[in-house]
Protein backbone atom coordinates (compact mmCIF):
# COMPACT_ATOMS: atom_id res chain seq x y z
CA UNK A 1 0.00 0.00 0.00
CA UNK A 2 1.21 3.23 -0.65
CA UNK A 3 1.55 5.85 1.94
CA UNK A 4 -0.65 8.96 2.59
CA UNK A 5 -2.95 8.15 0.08
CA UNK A 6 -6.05 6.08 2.26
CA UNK A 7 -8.03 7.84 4.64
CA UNK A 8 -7.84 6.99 8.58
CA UNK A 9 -9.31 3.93 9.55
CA UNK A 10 -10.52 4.79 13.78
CA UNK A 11 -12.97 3.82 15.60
CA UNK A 12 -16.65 5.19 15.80
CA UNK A 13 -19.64 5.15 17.62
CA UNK A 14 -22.96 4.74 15.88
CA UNK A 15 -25.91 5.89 17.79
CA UNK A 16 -29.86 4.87 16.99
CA UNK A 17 -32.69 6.62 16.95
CA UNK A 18 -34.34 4.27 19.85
CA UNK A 19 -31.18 4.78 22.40
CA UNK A 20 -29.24 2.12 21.37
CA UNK A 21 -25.13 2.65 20.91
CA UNK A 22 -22.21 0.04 19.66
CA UNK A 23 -18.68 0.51 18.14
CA UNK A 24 -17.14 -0.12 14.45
CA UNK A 25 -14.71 1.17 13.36
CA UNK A 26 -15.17 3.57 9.43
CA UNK A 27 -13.06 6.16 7.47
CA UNK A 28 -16.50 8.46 8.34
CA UNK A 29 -16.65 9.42 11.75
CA UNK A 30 -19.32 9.70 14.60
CA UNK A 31 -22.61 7.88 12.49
CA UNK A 32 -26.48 8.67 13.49
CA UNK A 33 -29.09 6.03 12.15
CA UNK A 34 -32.53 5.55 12.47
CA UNK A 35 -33.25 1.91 12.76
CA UNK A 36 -30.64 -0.45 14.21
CA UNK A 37 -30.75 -4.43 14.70
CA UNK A 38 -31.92 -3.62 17.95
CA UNK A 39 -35.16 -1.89 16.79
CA UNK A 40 -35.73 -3.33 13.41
CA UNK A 41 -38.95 -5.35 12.96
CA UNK A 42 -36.93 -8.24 11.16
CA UNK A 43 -34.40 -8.73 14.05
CA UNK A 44 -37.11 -7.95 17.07
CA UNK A 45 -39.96 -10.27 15.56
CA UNK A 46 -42.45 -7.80 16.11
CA UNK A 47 -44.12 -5.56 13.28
CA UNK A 48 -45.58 -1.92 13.87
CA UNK A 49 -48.15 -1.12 11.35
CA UNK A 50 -49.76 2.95 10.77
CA UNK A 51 -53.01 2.76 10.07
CA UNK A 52 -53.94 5.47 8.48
CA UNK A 53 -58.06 5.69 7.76
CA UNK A 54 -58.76 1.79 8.35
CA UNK A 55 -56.59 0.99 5.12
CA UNK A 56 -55.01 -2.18 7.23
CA UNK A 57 -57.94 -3.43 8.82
CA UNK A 58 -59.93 -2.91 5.59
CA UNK A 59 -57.05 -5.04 3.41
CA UNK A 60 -57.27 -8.06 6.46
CA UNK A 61 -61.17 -8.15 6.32
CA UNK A 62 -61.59 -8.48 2.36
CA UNK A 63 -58.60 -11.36 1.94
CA UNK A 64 -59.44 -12.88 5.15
CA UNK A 65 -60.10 -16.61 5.09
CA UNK A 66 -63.47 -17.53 6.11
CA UNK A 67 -64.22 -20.75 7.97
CA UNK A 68 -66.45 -23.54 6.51
């Protein structure tokens, strides 16, 4: 590798919107996100759904399965 030509590789901190900090390490700096694997619906298991105007509900209710 050639010298004084790559940027500084240090350690960072990257801080989530929900609380949560960790360290990497990146040629950036500090990093702010929104959604981390602490918070994210595909790591947690859970899902968080806006309903806006009964769109959800109506969507559940018309391909619902009915019961014979």
């Amino acid at each position: 590798m050639q010298k004084g030509i790559h940027p500084m590789y240090r350690e960072a901190t990257v801080h989530c919107a929900c609380g949560n900090s960790f360290k990497t390490r990146t040629t950036v700096g500090e990093i702010s996100v929104d959604i981390c694997g602490a918070c994210h619906p595909f790591f947690t298991g859970t899902q968080k759904i806006i309903d806006t105007e009964g769109r959800v509900e109506r969507f559940k209710k018309k391909y619902a399965k009915k019961d014979k």
